[in-house]
C-alpha atoms as a PDB file:
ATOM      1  CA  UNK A   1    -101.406 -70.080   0.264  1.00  0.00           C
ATOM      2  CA  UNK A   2     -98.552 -73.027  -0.332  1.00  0.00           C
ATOM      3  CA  UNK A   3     -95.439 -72.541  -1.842  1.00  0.00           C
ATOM      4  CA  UNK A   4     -95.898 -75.707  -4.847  1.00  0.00           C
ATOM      5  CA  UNK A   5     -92.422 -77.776  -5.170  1.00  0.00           C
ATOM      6  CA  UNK A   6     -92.880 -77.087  -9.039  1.00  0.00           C
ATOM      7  CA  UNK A   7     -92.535 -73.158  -8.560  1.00  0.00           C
ATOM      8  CA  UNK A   8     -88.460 -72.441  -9.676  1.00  0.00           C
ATOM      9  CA  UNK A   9     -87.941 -70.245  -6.537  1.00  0.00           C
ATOM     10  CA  UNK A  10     -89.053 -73.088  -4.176  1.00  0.00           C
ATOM     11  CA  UNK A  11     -86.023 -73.881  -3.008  1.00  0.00           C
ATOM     12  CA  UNK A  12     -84.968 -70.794  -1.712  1.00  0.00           C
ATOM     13  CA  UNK A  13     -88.039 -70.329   0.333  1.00  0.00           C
ATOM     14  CA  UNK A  14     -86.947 -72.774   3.224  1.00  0.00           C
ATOM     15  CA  UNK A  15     -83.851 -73.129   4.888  1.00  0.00           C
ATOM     16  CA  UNK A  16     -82.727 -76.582   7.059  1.00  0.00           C
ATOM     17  CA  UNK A  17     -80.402 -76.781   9.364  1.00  0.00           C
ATOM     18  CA  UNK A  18     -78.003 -79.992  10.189  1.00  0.00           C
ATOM     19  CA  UNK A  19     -80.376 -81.703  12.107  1.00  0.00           C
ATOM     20  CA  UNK A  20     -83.349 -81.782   9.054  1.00  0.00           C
ATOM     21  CA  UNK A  21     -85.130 -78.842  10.507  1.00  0.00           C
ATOM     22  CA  UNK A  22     -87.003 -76.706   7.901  1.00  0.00           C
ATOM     23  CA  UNK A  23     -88.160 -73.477   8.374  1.00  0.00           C
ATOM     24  CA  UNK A  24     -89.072 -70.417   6.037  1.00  0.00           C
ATOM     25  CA  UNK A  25     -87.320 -67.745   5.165  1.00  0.00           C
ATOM     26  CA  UNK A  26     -87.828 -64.819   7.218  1.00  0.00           C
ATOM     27  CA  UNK A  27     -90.873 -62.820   6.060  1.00  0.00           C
ATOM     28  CA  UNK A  28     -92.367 -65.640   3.948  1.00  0.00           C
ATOM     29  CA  UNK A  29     -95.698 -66.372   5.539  1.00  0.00           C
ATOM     30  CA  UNK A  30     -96.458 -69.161   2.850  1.00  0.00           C
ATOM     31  CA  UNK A  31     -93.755 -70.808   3.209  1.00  0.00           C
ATOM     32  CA  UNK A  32     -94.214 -70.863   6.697  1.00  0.00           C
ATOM     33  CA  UNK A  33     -97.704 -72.184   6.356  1.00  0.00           C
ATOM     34  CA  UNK A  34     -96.260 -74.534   3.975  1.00  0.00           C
ATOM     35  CA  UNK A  35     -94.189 -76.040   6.797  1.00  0.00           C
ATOM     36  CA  UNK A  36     -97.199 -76.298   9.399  1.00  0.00           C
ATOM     37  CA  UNK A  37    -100.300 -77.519   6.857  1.00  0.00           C
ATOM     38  CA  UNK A  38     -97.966 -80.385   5.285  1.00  0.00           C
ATOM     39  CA  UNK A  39     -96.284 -81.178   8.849  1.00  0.00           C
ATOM     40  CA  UNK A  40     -92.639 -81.364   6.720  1.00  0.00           C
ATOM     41  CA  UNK A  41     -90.929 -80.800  10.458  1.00  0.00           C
ATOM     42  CA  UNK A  42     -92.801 -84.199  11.340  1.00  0.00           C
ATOM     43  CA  UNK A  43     -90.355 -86.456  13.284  1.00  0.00           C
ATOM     44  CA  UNK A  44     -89.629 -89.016  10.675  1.00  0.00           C
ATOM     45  CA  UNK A  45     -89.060 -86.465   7.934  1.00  0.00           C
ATOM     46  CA  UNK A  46     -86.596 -84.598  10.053  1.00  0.00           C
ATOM     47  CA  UNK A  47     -84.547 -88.358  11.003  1.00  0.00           C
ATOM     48  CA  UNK A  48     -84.819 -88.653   6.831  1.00  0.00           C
ATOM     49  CA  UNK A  49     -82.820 -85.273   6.321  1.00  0.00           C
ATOM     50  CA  UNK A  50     -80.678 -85.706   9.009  1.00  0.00           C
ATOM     51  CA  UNK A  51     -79.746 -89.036   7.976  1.00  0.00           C
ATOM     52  CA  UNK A  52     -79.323 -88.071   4.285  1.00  0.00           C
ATOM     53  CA  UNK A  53     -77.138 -85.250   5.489  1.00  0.00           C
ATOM     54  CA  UNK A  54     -74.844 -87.264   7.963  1.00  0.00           C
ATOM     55  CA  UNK A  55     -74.666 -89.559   5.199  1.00  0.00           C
ATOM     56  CA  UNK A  56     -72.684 -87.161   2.705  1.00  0.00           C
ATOM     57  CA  UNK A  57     -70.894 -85.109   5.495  1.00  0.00           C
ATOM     58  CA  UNK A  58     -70.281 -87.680   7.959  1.00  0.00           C
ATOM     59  CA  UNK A  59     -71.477 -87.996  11.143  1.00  0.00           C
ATOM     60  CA  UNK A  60     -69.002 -85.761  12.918  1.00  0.00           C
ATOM     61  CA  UNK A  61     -69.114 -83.341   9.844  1.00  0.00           C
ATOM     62  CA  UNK A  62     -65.756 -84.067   8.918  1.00  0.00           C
ATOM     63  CA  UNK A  63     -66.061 -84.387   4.686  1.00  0.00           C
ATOM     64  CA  UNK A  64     -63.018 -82.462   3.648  1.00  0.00           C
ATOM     65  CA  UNK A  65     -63.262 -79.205   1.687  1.00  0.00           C
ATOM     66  CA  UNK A  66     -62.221 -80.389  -1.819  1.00  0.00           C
ATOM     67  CA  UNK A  67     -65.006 -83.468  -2.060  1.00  0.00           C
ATOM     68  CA  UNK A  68     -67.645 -81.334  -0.283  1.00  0.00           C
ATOM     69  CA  UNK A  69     -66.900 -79.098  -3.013  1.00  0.00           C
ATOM     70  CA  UNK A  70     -67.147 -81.902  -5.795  1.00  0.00           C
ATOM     71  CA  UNK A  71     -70.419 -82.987  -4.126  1.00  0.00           C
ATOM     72  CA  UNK A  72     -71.843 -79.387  -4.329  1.00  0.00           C
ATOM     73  CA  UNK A  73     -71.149 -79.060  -7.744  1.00  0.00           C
ATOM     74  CA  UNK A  74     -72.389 -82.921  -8.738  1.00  0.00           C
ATOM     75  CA  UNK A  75     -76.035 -81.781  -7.145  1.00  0.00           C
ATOM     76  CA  UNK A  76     -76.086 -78.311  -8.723  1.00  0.00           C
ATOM     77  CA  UNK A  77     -75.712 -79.745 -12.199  1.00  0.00           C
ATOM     78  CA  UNK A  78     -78.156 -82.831 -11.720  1.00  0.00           C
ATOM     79  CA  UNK A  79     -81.245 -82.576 -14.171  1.00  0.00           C
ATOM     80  CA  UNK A  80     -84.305 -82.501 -12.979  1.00  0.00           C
ATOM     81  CA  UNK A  81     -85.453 -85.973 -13.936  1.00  0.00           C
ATOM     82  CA  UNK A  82     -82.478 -87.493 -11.894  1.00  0.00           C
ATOM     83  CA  UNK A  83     -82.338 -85.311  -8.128  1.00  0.00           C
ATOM     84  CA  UNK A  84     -80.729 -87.180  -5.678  1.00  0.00           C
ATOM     85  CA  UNK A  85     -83.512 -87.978  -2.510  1.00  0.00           C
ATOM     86  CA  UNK A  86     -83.636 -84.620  -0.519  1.00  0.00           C
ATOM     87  CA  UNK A  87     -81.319 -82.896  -2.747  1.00  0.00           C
ATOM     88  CA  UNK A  88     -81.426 -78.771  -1.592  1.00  0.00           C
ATOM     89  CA  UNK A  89     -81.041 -79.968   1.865  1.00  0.00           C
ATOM     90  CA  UNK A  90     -78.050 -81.338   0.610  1.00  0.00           C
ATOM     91  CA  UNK A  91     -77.056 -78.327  -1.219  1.00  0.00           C
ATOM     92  CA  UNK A  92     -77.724 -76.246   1.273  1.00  0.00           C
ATOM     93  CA  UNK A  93     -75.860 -78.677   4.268  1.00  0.00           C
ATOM     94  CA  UNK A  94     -72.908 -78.967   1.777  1.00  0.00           C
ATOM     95  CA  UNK A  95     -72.767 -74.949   1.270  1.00  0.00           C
ATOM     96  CA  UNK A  96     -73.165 -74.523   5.052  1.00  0.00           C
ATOM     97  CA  UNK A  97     -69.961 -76.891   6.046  1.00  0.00           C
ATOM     98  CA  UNK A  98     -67.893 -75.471   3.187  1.00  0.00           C
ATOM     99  CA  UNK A  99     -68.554 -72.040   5.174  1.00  0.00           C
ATOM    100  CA  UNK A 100     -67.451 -73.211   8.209  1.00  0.00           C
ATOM    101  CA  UNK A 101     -64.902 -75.394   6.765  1.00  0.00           C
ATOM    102  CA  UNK A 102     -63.396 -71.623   4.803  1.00  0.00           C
ATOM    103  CA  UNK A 103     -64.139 -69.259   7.923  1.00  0.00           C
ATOM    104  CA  UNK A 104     -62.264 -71.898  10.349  1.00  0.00           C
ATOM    105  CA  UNK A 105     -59.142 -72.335   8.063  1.00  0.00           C
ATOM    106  CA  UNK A 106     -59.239 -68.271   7.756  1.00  0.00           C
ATOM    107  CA  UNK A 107     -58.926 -68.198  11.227  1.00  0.00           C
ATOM    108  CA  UNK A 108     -56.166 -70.429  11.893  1.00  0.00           C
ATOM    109  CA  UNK A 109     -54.708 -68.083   8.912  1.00  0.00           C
ATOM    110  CA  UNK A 110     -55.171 -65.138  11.279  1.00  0.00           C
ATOM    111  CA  UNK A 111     -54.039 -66.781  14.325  1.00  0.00           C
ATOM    112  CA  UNK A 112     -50.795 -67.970  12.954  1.00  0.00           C
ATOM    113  CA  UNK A 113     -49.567 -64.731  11.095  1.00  0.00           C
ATOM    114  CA  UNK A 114     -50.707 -62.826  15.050  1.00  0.00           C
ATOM    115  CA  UNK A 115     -48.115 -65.304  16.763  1.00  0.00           C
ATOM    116  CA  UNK A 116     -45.381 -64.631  14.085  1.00  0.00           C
ATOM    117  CA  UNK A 117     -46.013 -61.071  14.474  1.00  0.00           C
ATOM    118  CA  UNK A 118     -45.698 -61.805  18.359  1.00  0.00           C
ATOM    119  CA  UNK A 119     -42.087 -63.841  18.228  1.00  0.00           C
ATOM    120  CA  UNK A 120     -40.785 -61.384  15.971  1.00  0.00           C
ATOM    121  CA  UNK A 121     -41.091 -58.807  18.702  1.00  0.00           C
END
């Protein structure tokens, strides 16, 4: 069984990482057979991904929060007959940076209220 790119839960089936790696969600055997039978972790379409993803966050990842937030919002409202090329990688690159981007700034956040606690001691 394939998982067809016209189904509405498609999408959420496979997960890629930074370098244009796909792979199913955990559990979902069609999806996973989706990935082998159509080859979509084939060399070239991996370099496409990566590309299109270093090409909207940079190569060193360094898009600052507010436009990676703008971008994320311009691809969630895009209709259907206009999707950018490779557009829920994007989505899901873009959500995955903003993450990091928020956890890292939290943690400065921590780190900098523990060393005022610290000098007022």
């Amino acid at each position: 069984m394939f998982v067809s790119p016209l189904e509405p839960t498609c999408e959420s089936r496979f997960v890629f990482n930074l370098r244009g790696e796909i792979k199913s969600r955990d559990g979902d055997e069609a999806a996973a057979m989706t990935i082998e039978k159509l080859g979509l972790n084939h060399r070239e379409l991996k370099d496409k991904r990566k590309a299109a993803i270093q090409g909207i966050l940079g190569k060193t990842n360094n898009l600052p929060l507010k436009d990676a937030r703008k971008r994320l919002r311009t691809l969630k409202t895009q209709q259907s007959q206009q999707l950018d090329e490779f557009c829920f990688v994007l989505v899901q690159a873009l959500e995955k940076h903003i993450s990091r981007i928020e956890a890292i700034a939290k943690s400065k956040g921590k780190n900098k209220s523990e060393k005022s606690k610290e000098k007022s001691k």
